[in-house]
Protein backbone atom coordinates (compact mmCIF):
# COMPACT_ATOMS: atom_id res chain seq x y z
CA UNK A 1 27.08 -11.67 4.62
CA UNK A 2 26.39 -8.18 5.22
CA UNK A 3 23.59 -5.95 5.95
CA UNK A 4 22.19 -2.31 5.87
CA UNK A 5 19.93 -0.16 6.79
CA UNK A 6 18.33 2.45 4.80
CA UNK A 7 17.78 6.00 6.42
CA UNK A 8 16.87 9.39 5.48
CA UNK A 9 20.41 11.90 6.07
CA UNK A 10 20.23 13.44 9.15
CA UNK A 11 18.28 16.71 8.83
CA UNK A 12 15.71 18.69 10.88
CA UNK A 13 12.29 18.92 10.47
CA UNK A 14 12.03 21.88 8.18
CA UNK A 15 14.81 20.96 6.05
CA UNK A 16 13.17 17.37 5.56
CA UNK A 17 9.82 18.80 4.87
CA UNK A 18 11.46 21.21 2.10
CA UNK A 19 13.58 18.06 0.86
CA UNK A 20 10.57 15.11 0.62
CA UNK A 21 7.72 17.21 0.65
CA UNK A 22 4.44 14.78 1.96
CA UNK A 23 2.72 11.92 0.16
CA UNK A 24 -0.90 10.65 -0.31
CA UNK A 25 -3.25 8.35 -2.22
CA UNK A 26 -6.42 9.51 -2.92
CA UNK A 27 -7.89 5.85 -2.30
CA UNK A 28 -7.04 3.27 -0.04
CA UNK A 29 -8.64 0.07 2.03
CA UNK A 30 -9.34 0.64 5.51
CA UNK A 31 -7.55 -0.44 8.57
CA UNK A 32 -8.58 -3.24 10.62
CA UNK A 33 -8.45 -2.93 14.36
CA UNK A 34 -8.36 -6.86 16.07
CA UNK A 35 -10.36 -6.49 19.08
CA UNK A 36 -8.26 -9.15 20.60
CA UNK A 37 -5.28 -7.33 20.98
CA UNK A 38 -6.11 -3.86 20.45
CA UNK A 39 -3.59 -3.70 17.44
CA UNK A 40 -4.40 -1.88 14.14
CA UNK A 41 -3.72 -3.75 10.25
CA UNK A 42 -2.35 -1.23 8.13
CA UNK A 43 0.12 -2.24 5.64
CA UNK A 44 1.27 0.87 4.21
CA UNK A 45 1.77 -0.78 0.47
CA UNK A 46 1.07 0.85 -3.03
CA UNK A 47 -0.20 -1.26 -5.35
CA UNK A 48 0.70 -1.09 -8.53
CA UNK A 49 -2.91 -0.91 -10.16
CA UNK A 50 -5.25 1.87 -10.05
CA UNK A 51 -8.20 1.99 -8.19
CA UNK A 52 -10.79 0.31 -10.45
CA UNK A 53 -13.50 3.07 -12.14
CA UNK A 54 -16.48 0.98 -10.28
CA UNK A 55 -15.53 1.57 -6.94
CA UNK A 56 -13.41 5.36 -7.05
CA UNK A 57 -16.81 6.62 -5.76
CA UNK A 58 -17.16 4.19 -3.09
CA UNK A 59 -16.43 5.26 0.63
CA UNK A 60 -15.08 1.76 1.88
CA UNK A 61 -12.03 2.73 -0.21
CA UNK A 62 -12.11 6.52 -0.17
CA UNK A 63 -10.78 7.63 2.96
CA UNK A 64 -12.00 10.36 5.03
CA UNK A 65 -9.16 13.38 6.04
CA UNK A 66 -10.67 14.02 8.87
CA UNK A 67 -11.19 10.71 10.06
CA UNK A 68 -9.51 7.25 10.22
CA UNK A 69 -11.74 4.30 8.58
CA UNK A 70 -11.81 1.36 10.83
CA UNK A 71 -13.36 -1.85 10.19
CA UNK A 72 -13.23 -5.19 12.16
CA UNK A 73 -11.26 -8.20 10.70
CA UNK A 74 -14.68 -9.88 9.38
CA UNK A 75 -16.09 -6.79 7.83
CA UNK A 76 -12.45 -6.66 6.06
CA UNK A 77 -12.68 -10.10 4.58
CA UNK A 78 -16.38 -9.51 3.58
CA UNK A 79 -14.59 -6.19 1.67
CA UNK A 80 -11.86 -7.97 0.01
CA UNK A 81 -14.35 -10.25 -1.27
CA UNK A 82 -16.39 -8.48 -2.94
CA UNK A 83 -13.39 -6.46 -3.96
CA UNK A 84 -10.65 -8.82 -5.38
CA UNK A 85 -12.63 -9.57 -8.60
CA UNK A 86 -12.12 -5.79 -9.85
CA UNK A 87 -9.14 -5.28 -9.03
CA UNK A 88 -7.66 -8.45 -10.42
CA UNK A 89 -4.03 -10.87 -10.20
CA UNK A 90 -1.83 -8.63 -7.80
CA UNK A 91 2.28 -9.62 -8.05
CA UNK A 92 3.08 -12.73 -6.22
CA UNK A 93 4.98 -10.99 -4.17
CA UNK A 94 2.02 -8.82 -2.36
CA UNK A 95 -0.21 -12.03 -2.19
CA UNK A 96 -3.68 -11.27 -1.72
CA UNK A 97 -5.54 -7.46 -0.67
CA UNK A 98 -4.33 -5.83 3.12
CA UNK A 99 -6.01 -3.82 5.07
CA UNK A 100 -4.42 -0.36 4.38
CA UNK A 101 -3.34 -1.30 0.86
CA UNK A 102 -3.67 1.93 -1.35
CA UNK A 103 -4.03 2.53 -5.10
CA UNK A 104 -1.45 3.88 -7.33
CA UNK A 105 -0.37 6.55 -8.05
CA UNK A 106 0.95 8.15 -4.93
CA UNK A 107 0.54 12.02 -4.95
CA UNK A 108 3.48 13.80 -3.66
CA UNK A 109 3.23 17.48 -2.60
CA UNK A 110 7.16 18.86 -2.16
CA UNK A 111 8.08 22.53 -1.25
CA UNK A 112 10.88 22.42 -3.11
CA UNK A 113 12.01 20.79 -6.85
CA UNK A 114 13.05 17.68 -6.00
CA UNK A 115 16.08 15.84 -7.81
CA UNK A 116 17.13 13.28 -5.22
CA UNK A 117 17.26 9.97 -5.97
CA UNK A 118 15.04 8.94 -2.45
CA UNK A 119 12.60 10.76 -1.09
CA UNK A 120 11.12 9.80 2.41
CA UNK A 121 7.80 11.82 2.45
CA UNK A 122 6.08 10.14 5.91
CA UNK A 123 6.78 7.32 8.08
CA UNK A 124 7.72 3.80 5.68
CA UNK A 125 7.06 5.87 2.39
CA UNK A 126 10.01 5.32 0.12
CA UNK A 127 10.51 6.60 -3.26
CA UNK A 128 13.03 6.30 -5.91
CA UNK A 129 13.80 8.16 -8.89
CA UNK A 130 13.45 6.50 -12.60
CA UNK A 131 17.73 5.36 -12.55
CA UNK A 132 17.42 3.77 -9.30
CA UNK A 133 14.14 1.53 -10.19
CA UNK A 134 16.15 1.48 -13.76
CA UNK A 135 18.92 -0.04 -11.36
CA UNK A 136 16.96 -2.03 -9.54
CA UNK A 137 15.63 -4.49 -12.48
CA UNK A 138 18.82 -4.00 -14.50
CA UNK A 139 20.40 -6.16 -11.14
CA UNK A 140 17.16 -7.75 -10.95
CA UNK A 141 17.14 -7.37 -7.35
CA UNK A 142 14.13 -8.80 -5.17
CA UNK A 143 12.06 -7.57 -2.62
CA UNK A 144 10.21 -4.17 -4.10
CA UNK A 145 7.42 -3.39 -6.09
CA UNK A 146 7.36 -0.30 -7.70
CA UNK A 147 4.22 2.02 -8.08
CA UNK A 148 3.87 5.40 -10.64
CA UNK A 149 3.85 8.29 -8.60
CA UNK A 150 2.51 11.62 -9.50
CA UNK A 151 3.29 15.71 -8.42
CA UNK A 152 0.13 17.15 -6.85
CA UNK A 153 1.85 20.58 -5.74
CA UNK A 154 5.26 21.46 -6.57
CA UNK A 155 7.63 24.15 -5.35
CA UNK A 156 9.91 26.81 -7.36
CA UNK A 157 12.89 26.51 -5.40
CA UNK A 158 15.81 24.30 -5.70
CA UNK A 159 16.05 21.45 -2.42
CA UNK A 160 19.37 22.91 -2.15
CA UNK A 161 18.71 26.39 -1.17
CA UNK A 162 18.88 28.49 2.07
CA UNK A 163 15.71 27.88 3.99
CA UNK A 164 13.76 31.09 4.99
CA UNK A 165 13.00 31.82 8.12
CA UNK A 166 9.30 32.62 8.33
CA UNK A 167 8.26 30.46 11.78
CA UNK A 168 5.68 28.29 11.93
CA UNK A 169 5.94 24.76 12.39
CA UNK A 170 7.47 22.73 9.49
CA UNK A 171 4.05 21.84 8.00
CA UNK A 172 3.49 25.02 6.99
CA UNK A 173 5.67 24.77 4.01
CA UNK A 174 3.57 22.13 2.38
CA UNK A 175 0.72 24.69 2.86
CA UNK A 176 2.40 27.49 1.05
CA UNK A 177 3.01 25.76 -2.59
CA UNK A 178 1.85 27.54 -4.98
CA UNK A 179 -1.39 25.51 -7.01
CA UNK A 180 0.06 25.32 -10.33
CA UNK A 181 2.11 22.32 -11.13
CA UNK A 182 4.94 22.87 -13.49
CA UNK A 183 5.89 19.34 -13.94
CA UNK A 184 8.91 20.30 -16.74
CA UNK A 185 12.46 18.65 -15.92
CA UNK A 186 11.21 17.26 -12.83
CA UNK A 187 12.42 13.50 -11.93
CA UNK A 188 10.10 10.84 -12.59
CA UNK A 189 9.30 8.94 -9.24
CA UNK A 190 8.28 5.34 -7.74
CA UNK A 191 7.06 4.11 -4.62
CA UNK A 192 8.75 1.53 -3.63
CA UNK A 193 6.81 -1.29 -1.51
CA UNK A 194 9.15 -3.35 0.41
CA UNK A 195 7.19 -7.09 -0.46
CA UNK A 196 10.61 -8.89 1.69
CA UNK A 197 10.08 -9.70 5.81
CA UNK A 198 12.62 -10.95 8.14
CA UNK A 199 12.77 -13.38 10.71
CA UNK A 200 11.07 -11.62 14.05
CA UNK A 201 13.81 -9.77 16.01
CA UNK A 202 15.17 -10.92 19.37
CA UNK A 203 12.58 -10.55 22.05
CA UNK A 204 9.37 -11.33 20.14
CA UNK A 205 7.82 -15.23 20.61
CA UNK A 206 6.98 -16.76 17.56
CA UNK A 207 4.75 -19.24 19.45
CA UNK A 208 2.73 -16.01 21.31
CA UNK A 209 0.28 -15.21 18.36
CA UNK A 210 -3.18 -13.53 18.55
CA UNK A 211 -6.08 -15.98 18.51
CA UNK A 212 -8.02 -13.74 16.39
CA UNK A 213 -5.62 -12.26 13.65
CA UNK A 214 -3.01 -14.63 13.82
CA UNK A 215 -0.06 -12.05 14.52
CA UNK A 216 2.89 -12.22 16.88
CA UNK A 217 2.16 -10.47 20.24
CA UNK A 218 4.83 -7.82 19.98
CA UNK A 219 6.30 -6.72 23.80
CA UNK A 220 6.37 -2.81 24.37
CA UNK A 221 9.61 -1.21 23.79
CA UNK A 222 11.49 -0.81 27.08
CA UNK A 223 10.87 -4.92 27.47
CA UNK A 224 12.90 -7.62 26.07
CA UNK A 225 12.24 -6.64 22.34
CA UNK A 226 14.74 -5.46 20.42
CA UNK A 227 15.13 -3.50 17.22
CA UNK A 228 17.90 -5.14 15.43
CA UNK A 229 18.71 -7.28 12.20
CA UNK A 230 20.96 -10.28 12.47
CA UNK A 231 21.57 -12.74 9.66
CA UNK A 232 19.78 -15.44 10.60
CA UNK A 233 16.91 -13.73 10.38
CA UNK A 234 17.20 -13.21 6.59
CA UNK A 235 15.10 -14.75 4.37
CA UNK A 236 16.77 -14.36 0.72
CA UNK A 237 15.26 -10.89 -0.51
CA UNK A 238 17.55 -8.13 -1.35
CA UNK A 239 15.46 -5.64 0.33
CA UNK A 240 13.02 -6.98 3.09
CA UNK A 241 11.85 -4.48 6.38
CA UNK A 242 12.50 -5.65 9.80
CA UNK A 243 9.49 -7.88 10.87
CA UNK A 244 7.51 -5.80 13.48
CA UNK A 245 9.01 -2.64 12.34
CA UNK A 246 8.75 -0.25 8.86
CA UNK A 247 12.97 -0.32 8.58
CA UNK A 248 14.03 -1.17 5.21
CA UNK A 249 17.13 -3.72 5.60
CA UNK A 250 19.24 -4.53 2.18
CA UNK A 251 22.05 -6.52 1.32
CA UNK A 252 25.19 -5.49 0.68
CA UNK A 253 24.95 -5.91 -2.82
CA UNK A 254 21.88 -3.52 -3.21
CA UNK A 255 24.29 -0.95 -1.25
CA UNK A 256 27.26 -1.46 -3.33
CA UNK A 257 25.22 -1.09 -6.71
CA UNK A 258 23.19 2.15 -5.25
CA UNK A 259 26.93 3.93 -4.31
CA UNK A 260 28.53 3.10 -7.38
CA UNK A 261 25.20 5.29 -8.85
CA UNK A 262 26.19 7.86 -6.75
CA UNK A 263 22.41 7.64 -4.98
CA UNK A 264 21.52 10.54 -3.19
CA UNK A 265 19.56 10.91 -0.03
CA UNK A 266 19.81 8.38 1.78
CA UNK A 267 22.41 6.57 4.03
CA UNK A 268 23.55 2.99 5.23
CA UNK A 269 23.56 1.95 8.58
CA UNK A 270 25.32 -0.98 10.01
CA UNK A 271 22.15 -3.29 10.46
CA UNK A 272 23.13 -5.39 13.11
CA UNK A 273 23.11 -1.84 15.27
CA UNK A 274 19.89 -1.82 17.79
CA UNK A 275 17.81 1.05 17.08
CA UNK A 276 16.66 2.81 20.31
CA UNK A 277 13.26 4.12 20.30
């Protein structure tokens, strides 16, 4: 069986600003740093349920931008808690609350008018248009749950078109979007959690695990770790990311059907290729 994995086209900086445009959610849990071994908890998931009304006020899950909120793995469970009973059954698939978890929707800010059918707006977002989520359950594929995602600020100008050169670093085109949001004939988008984990690559111990969070002790890159899928570590989802890592890995299914729709984007890589750091 084969494998793939997903990756934004090649493309500098300014061009992929201009193309994706930046994402945020305007509440979210905090991260949990284990003092054991100095790693942070931050899953990076949308869930597919607002915020509920009783807590959008509260700070413990409206995050400071000038400031990352940090809280130890006991003050986390006390949080979920107290937490869990407002917000509710989650999917199977995303088990219980994670530290990091935010609330639908996403809000996207894009320089330009998007009409891909993925946009890659920061480092393991993922979003796909309303034909490839359409695609998606048609094939009933596993391994993502969608969340609604919403424009904050919108460009004029096509993705396609020349880039100008004004300087600056490739930020500042998210800063010079005009306010208004003209939200006619854009694409509808989702974010698309990846709920699907491998098998840990080669390098990592299963048997090394923190004492205090219960995670594999990942080696630093540059040691006998490795960044690669093989096939044994599948575990049956159509879309699962590489344990240890945010790459999305599909089958070769999921990249058949997302050709045939003529997906644009986004390419397929040969999984079983190591990815250097």
């Amino acid at each position: 069986m084969q494998f793939w994995r997903l990756d934004a086209p090649r493309q500098d900086d300014y061009r992929a600003i201009f193309v994706n445009g930046e994402a945020r959610c305007e509440h979210e849990l905090p991260t949990v740093g284990c003092r054991t071994c100095a790693r942070l908890r931050r899953s990076g998931r949308v869930l597919p349920i607002d915020c509920p009304p009783a807590w959008q006020s509260r700070r413990e899950v409206s995050p400071s931008p000038r400031r990352e909120h940090r809280v130890t793995n006991a003050e986390f469970a006390q949080l979920r808690a107290e937490l869990e009973p407002a917000v509710g059954p989650l999917p199977a698939a995303l088990g219980g609350l994670e530290p990091g978890d935010r609330f639908q929707p996403i809000l996207l800010r894009v320089p330009s008018r998007p009409t891909a059918d993925i946009l890659w707006p920061g480092v393991g977002d993922l979003l796909a248009s309303e034909r490839v989520k359409a695609l998606w359950e048609r094939e009933s594929f596993t391994g993502v749950v969608f969340s609604r995602a919403e424009f904050e600020r919108v460009g004029r100008r096509p993705a396609t078109a020349a880039l100008r050169s004004s300087g600056g670093e490739p930020e500042d085109a998210l800063r010079r979007i005009p306010p208004a949001v003209d939200t006619v004939g854009l694409p509808r988008y989702w974010y698309a959690t990846v709920t699907g984990t491998s098998e840990l690559p080669p390098g990592v111990d299963a048997a090394s695990v923190c004492v205090e969070c219960g995670r594999a002790v990942v080696p630093a890159f540059g040691s006998a770790r490795r960044i690669l899928f093989e096939p044994r570590m599948w575990r049956g989802e159509d879309a699962s990311l590489l344990a240890t890592t945010l790459h999305v890995i599909v089958t070769d299914r999921v990249r058949r059907a997302l050709e045939q729709l003529g997906a644009t984007n986004v390419r397929f890589l040969p999984a079983e290729a190591e990815v250097r750091p």
